[in-house]
Structures are given as C-alpha cells and as structure tokens.
Protein backbone atom coordinates (compact mmCIF):
# COMPACT_ATOMS: atom_id res chain seq x y z
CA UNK A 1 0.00 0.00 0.00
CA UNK A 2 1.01 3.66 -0.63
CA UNK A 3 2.59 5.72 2.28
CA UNK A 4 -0.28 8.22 1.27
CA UNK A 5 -2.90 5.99 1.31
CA UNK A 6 -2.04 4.14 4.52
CA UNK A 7 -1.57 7.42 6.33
CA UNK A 8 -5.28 8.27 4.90
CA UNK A 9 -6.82 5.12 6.38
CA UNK A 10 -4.81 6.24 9.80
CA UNK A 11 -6.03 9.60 9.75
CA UNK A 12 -9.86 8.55 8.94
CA UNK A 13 -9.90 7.91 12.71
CA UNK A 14 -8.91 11.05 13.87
CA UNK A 15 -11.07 14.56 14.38
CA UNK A 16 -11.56 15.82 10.62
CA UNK A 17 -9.57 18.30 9.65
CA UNK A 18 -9.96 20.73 6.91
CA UNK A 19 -8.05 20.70 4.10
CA UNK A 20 -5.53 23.88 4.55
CA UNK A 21 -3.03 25.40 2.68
CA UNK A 22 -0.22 24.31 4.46
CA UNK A 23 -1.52 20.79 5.32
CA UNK A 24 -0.07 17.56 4.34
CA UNK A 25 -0.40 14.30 5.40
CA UNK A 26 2.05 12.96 7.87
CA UNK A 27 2.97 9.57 7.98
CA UNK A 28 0.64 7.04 9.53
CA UNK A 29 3.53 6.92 12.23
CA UNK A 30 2.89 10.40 13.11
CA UNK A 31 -0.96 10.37 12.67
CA UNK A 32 -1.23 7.42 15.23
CA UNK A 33 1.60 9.06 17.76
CA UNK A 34 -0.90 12.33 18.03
CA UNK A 35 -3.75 10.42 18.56
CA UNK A 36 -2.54 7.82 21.63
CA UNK A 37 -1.07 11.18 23.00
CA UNK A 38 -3.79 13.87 22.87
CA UNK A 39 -6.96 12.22 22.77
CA UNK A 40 -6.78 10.01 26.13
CA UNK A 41 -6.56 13.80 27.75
CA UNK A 42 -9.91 14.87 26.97
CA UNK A 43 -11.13 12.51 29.24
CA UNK A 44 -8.31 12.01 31.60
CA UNK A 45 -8.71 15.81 32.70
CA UNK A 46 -12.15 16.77 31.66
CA UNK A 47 -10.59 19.09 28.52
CA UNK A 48 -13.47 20.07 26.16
CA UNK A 49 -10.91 20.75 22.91
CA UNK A 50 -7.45 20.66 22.07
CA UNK A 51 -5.69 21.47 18.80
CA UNK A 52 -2.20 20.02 18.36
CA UNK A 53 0.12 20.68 15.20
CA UNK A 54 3.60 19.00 14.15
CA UNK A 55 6.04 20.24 11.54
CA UNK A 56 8.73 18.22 10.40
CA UNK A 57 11.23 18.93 7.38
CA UNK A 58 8.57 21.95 6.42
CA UNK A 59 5.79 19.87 6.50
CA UNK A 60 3.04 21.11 9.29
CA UNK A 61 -0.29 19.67 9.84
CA UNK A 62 -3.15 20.41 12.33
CA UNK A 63 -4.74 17.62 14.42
CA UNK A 64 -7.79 18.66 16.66
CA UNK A 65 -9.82 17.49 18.83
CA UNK A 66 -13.41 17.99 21.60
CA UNK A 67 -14.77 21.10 21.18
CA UNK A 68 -14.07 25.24 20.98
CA UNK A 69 -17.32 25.70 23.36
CA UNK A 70 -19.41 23.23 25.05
CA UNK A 71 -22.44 25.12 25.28
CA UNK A 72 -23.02 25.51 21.55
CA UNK A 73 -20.82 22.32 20.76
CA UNK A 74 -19.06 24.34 18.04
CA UNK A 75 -15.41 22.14 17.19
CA UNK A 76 -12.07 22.44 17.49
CA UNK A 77 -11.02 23.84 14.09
CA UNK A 78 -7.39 24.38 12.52
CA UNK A 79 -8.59 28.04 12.86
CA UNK A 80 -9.62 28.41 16.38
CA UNK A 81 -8.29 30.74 18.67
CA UNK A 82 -6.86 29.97 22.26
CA UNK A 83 -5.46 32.19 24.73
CA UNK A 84 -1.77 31.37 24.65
CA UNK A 85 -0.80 32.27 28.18
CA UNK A 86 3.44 33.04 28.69
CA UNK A 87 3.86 31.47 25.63
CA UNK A 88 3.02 35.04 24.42
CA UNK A 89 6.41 36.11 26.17
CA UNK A 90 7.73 33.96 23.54
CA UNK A 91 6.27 36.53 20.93
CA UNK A 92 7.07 39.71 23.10
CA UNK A 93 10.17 38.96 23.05
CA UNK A 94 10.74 38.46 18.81
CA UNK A 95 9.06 42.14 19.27
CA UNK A 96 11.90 43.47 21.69
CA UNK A 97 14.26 41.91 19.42
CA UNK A 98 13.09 43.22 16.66
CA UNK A 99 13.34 46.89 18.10
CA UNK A 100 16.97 46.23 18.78
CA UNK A 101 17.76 45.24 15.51
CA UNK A 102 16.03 48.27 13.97
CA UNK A 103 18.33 50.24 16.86
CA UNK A 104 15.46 51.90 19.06
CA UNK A 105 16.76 50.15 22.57
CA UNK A 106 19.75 47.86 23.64
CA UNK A 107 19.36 44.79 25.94
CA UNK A 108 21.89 46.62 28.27
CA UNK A 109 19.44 49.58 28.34
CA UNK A 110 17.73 50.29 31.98
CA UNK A 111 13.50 50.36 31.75
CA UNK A 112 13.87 53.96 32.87
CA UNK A 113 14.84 54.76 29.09
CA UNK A 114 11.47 53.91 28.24
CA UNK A 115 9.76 54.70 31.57
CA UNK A 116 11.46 58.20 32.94
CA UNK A 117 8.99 58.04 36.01
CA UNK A 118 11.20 54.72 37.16
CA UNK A 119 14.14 57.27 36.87
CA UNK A 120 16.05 56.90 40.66
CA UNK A 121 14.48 53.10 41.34
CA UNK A 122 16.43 50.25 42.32
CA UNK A 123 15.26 49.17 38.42
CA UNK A 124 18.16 51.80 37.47
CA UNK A 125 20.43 48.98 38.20
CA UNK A 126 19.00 46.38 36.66
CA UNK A 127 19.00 46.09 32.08
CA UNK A 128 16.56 45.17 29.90
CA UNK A 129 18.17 41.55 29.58
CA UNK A 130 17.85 40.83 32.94
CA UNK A 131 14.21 41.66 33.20
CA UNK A 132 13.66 39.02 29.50
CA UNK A 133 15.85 36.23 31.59
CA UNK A 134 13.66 36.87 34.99
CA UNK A 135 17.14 37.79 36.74
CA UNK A 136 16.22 41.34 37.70
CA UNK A 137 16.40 40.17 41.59
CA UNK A 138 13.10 39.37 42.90
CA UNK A 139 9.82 40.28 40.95
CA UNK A 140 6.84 38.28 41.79
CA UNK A 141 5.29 35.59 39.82
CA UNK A 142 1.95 38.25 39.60
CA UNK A 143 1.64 41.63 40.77
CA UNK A 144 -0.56 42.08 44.16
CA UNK A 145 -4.00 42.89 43.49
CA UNK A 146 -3.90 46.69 44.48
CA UNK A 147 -1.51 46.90 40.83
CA UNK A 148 -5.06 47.73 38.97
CA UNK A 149 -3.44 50.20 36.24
CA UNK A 150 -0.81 52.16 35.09
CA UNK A 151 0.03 54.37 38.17
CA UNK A 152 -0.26 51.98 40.88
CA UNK A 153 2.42 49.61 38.91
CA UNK A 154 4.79 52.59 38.32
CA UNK A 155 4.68 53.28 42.10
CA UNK A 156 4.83 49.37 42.82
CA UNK A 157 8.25 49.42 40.54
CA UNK A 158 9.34 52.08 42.55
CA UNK A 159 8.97 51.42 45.98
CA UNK A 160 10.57 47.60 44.89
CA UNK A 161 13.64 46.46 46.23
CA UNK A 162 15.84 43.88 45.17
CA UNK A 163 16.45 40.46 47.02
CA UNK A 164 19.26 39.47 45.00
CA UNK A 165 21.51 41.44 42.75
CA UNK A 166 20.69 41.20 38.87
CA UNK A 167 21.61 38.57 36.69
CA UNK A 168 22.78 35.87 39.71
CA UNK A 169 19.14 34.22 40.13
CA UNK A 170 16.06 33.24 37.85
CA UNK A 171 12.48 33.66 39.47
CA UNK A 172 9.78 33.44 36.55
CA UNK A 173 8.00 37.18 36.79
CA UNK A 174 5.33 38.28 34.79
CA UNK A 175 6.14 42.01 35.96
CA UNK A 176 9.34 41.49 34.88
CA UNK A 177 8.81 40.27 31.28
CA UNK A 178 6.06 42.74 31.15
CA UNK A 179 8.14 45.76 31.90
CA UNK A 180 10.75 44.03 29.20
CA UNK A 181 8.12 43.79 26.91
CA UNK A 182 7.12 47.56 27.40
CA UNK A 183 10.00 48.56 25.93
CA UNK A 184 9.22 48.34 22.44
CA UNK A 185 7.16 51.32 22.59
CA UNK A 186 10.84 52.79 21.16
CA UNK A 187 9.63 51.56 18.31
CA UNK A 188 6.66 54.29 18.45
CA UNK A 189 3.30 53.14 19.24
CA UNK A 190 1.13 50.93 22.10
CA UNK A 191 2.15 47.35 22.63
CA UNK A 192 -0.64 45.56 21.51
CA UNK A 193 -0.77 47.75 18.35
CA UNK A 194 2.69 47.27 17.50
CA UNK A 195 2.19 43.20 17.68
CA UNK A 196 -0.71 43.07 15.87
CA UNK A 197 0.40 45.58 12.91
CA UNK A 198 4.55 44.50 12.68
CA UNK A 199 5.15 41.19 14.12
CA UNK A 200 2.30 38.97 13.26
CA UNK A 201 2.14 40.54 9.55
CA UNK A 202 5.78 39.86 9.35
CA UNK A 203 5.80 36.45 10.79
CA UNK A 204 3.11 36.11 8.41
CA UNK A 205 0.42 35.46 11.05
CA UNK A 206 -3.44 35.90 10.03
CA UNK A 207 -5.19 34.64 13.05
CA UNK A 208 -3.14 36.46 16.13
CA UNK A 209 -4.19 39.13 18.26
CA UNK A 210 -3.67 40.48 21.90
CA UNK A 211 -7.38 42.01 20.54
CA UNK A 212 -9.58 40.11 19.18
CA UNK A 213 -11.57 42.18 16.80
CA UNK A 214 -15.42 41.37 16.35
CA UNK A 215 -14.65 39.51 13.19
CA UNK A 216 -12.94 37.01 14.73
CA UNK A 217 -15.25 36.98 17.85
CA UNK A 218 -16.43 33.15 16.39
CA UNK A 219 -12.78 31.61 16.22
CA UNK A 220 -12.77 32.33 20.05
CA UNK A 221 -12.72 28.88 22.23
CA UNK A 222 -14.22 29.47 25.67
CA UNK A 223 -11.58 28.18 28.13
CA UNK A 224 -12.76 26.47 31.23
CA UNK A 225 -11.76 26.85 34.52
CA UNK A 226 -11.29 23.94 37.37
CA UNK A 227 -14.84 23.82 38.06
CA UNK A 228 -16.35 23.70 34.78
CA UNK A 229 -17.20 27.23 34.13
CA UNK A 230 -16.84 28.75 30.79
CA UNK A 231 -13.74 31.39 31.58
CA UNK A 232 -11.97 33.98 29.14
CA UNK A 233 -8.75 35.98 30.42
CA UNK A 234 -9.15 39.52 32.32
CA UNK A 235 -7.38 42.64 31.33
CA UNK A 236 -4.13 43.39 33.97
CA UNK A 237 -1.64 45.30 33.69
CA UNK A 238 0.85 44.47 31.33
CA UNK A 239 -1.33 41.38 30.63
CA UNK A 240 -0.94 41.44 26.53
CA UNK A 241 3.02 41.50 26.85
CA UNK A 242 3.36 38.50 29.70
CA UNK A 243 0.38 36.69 28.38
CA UNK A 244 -1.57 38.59 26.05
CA UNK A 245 -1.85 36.40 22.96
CA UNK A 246 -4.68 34.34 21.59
CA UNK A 247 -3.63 32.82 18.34
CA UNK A 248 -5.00 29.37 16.28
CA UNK A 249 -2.56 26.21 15.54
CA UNK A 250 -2.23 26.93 11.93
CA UNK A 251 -0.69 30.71 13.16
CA UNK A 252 1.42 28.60 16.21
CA UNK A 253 3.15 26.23 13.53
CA UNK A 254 3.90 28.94 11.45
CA UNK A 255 6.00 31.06 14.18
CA UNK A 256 7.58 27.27 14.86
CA UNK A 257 8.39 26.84 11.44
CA UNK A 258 10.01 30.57 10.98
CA UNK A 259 12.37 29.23 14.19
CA UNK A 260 13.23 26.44 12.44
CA UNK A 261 14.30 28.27 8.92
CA UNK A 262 14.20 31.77 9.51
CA UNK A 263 15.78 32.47 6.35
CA UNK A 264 12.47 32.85 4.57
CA UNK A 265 11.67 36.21 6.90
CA UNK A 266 12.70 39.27 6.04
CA UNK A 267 16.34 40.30 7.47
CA UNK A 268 15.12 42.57 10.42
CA UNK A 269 12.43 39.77 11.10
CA UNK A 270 15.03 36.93 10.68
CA UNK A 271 17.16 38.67 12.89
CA UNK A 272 14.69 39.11 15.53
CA UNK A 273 13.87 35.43 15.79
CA UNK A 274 17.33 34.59 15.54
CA UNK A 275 17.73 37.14 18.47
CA UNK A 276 15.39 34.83 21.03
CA UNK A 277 17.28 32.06 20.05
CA UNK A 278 20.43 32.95 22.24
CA UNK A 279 20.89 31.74 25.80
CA UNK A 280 22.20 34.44 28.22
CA UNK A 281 21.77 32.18 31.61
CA UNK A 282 22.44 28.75 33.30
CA UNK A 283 19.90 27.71 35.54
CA UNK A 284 20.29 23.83 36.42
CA UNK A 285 20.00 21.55 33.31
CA UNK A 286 18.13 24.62 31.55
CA UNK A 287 19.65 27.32 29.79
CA UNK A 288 17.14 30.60 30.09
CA UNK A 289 17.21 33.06 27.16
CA UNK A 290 14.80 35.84 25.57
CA UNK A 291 10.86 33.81 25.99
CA UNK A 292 12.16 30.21 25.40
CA UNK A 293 14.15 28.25 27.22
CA UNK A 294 16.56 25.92 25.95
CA UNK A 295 17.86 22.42 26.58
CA UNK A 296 20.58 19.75 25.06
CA UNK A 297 18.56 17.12 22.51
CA UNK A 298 17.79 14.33 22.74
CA UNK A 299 16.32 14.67 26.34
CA UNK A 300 14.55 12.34 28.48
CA UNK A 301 11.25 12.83 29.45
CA UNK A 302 12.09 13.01 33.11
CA UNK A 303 14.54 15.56 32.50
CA UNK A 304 12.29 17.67 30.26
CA UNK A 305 9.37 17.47 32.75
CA UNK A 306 12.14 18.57 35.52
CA UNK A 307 13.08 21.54 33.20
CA UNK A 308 9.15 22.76 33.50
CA UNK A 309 8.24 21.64 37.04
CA UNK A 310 6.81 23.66 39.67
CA UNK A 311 10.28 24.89 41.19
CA UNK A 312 11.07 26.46 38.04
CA UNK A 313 8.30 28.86 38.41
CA UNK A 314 7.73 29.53 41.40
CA UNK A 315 11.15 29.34 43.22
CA UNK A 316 14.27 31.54 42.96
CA UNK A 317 16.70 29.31 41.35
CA UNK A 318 20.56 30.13 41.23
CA UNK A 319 21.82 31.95 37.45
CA UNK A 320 25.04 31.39 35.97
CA UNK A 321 25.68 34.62 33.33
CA UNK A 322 26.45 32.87 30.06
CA UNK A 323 29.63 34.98 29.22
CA UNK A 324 29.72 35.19 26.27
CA UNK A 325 25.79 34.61 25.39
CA UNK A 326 25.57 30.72 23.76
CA UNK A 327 24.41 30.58 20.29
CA UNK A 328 22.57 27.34 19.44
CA UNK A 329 25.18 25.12 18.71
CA UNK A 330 24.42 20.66 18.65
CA UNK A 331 21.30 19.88 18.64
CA UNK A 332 18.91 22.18 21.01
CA UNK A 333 15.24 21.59 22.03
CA UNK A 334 13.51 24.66 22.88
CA UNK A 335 10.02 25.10 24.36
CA UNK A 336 7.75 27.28 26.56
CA UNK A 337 4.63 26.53 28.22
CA UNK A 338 1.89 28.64 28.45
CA UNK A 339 -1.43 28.98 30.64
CA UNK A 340 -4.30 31.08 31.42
CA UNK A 341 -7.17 30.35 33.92
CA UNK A 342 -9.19 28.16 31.15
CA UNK A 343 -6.36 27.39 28.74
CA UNK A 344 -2.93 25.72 28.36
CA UNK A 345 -0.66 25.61 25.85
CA UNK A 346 2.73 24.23 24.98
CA UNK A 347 5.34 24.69 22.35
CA UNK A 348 8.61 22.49 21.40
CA UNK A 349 10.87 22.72 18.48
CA UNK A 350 14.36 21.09 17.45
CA UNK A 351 15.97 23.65 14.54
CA UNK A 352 18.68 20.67 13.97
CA UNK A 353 16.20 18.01 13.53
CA UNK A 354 13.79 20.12 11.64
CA UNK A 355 10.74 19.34 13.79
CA UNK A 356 7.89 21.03 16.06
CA UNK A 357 4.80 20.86 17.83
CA UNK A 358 2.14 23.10 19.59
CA UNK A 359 -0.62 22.10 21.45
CA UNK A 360 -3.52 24.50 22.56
CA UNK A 361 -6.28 23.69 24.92
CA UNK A 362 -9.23 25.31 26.38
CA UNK A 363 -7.92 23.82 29.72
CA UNK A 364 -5.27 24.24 31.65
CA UNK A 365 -3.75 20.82 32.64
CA UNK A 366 -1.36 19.48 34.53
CA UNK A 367 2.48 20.90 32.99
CA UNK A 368 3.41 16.82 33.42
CA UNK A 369 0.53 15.54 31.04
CA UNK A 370 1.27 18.48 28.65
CA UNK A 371 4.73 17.92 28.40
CA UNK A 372 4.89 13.49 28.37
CA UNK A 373 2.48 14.22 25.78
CA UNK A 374 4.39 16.43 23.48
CA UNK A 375 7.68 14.21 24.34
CA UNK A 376 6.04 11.37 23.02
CA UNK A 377 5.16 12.86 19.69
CA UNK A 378 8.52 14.35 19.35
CA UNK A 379 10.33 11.23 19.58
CA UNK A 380 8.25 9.70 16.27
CA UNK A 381 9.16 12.91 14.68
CA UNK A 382 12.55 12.91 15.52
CA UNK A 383 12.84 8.83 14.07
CA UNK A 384 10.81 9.54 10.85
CA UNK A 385 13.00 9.42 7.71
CA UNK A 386 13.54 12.30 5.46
C-alpha cells in the first residue's frame, strides 16, 4: 500500500480536519503518535478541545480534537483561537528583538529609558536583559492585586527592592517580562498595536491578536476553569506582553516553522527570531534566554518534565551569566509553556532536527501531562525518515 494511502486510512480515525493550505499528510507513524497522546486527555482531565500541530522537514499539519465551546458544541477547528498564556512572552520577546535590531533600545538599556517616572528606582540597576531572563532580583510571579493600572504599577516598581543582585538568580515574573516587553514602545506606538500591525504581519500570522476584533469573535474557544465554568482571560496590567496572545494552531506552527528556517523572513524579522534564540543564563539543566528556554537534545522525558516543574516557576533558582551569550550550537530543544485560567498551551521545536509541535487547549492541565504528551510525539518525529 502507498505511504499516502495508509496514512489516509490512519487519519480517517482522527477529528476531521480541513483541508488547509499548508496541510499535508504525515505519515501514519505520526498520525497514530498524536492520537494515543492527545486524545486520552480529553477525558483524563475533563478538557473540552485541544488542537495540536507537528512540523517536520517543512511539513506542518493540524490535528484537533473535543470542542471550541461546550455550550453551543461548536469544534475544534485548525482556525480556532486559544489564549496562549506566557507562551506570548515567547512573541514579546521576537518584538523586543526586533526593536533592537532596527536600533530603538539595547538589551543593556535600563527600563527607565522607556519609563522616565522609574528614573532613581532600584530598576536603574537592573538592564533590559535581565528583566527578559527573569534575573532582575526578585519580581513576583503576579503583581498584588492593588496593581489595577498604570500608576499603581509605576509606584509598585518604585517602591521595589531587590532580594538578590541582577543577573545571579532566575524567578519566573510576569512584571518582569512585562516591563521588558514595554520597551518596544521605542519603536513608536502601544504594545498591543505594535504586535498586531509588525510582528504577526511579518511572521506572516493571520489569526493572532492580543485584541480580538469582532470579526474574529467566532474563532474564540471558551476556556474552562477547574470547576467547569466557561472562563476567558481579564485585562491586567501588562497582561498582553506577559500573556496577552490568543492565536490558532495553523498561526502557532507557522511562528515554529520561521524558528526552524528563519531564512524565509525578512532580514530585520530573521534577525529578531534569531535574536530569542540565544541563551544568556544557566539555571540547572536549563539554559534561560529571551521567551524560550533551551535544553541539550535528545532529552529524556524526566529531565524535560524537571526543566518545566513547579520549582522552576515559582522558586528563585541560582543563574550562571552565560559569558559570552551561547548561540545554538548541537542539537537544542527549545520550548515554553503557556497557561491562562481556562487554557494551556505548549510549544517544542528542534531547529537541527527540523521538527515542532504546539498544542492548545481550552484547559489548563497538569504541565506533566502536557509535556509526556508532546515528548512522546517528538520522539516519532525525531525517528521519521527524510
């Protein structure tokens, strides 16, 4: 029997998928790997819809699964959109990036450049690199709930004081990436505005927003929360840069793929993704740089799961400066997880082996599942021939 036609009988099992643009089939290896992994979860933790796409040797195709909104059972579609959680810092950072390679801001720059009223704060002392590693020296995981807007978090950054000087430990922030990510109003213009009008276009990105525009209002899964109830994200401050994003699998694969061969971008864009691709800290087995994080491939699942474990983000763990930065060089997986109170998300991708997955879900569940899941997947990638 053909390959083709053997993967076709495979896939006839699966969720249907609409016939995209950029969809091939993938070997019945593949097909079958996605299925055992993903589909077991909609029952093991009550998710209504997942949507999971792999890329391999520039080949991408969307899987999906349960449903985009239980209450009018609409599906999972290639198309849907899913808040992305931090993966978004993923995507603020390309933007930073991308501001430094058009020469508005430096990495070494302090946030007071960009924000004179933190002029005379201990956040003098610390650079824009250190607040996209999470080695400023002590921001929270979340801001306390009295930061409501823009005035109480400029007097929360000043009145904050270090508990560590910069750049010698890692605690995940979302203050911290969000004050990084505010940064690339150098280039001119409000955050979300500047994502949704430079990056995406240039990453070539139809179905991403930090807004979602009436238009789109259908593509938009509900999320649910631990109890059951249908949830969507609330505004915060400096919510769109730490975890702004809601964006389909057909737009996620395509940012995977530009990691993987960046040379079809445009330079300034190519540079940019290139950019988040450098590691500037040690932190255990895990090297931290700009929105991913990076470790040596292959990797066992133990390992990988330790790499993404609760420690990791919500502990102070000890940096190591990476002097100079490390450029990918072997073979490097790099990933980010993502959540919001009704979704999860989670993103891998090996440039050297040419292969990548993202999985989006209107639940967030367990990091472990997420990630054995994904492992498992990557592994029949990795063995497929060319």
């Amino acid at each position: 029997m053909r390959k083709g036609a053997l993967a076709a009988l495979v896939l006839s099992g699966l969720p249907h998928v609409p016939a995209p643009a950029l969809a091939v089939d993938p070997s019945a290896r593949v097909a079958t790997a996605v299925e055992q992994a993903y589909r077991p979860l909609l029952k093991a933790y009550d998710v209504p819809g997942i949507a999971v796409a792999v890329t391999r040797e520039g080949h991408s195709t969307v899987f999906t699964f349960g449903l985009a909104d239980r209450e009018r059972q609409r599906p999972v579609t290639r198309d849907t959109l899913f808040e992305i959680g931090s993966v978004s810092k993923t995507f603020t950072a390309t933007l930073v990036a991308y501001a430094q390679g058009l020469g508005r801001l430096s990495l070494a720059d302090a946030p007071s450049r960009f924000l004179p009223e933190l002029r005379g704060s201990a956040l003098d002392r610390v650079s824009l690199l250190d607040l996209g590693t999470y080695s400023a020296g002590g921001l929270p995981l979340q801001f306390p709930d009295a930061v409501a807007d823009e005035a109480a978090m400029i007097a929360y950054f000043r009145r904050w004081q270090p508990s560590a000087p910069p750049g010698t430990q890692r605690l995940y922030s979302n203050p911290s990436l969000g004050l990084f990510g505010a940064a690339a109003a150098a280039m001119g213009g409000d955050f979300a505005e500047l994502m949704e009008t430079r990056l995406f276009p240039g990453l070539g990105l139809k179905h991403s927003f930090i807004r979602v525009p009436a238009s789109e209002s259908e593509r938009y899964a509900w999320g649910y929360s631990k109890d059951g109830t249908p949830i969507r994200v609330n505004p915060g401050v400096l919510d769109g840069e730490a975890y702004g994003v809601k964006s389909s699998a057909a737009d996620m694969i395509r940012f995977v793929e530009a990691h993987l061969d960046p040379t079809r971008l445009d330079p300034p864009m190519r540079q940019a993704i290139q950019g988040t691709q450098i590691g500037y800290f040690r932190v255990g087995a895990m090297v931290q740089g700009l929105g991913w994080e990076h470790f040596p491939y292959p990797i066992s699942l133990a390992r990988l799961q330790a790499g993404n474990a609760e420690p990791m983000r919500f502990e102070a763990q000890p940096a190591a400066r990476l002097d100079p930065p490390q450029r990918p060089t072997g073979v490097t997986l790099f990933d980010k997880t993502g959540s919001t109170n009704g979704f999860g998300s989670y993103v891998a991708f090996v440039p050297a082996k040419r292969i990548g997955l993202v999985m989006l879900a209107n639940r967030a569940f367990p990091m472990p599942a997420r990630i054995a899941a994904a492992h498992a997947v990557l592994e029949v990638l990795a063995a497929e021939e060319p």
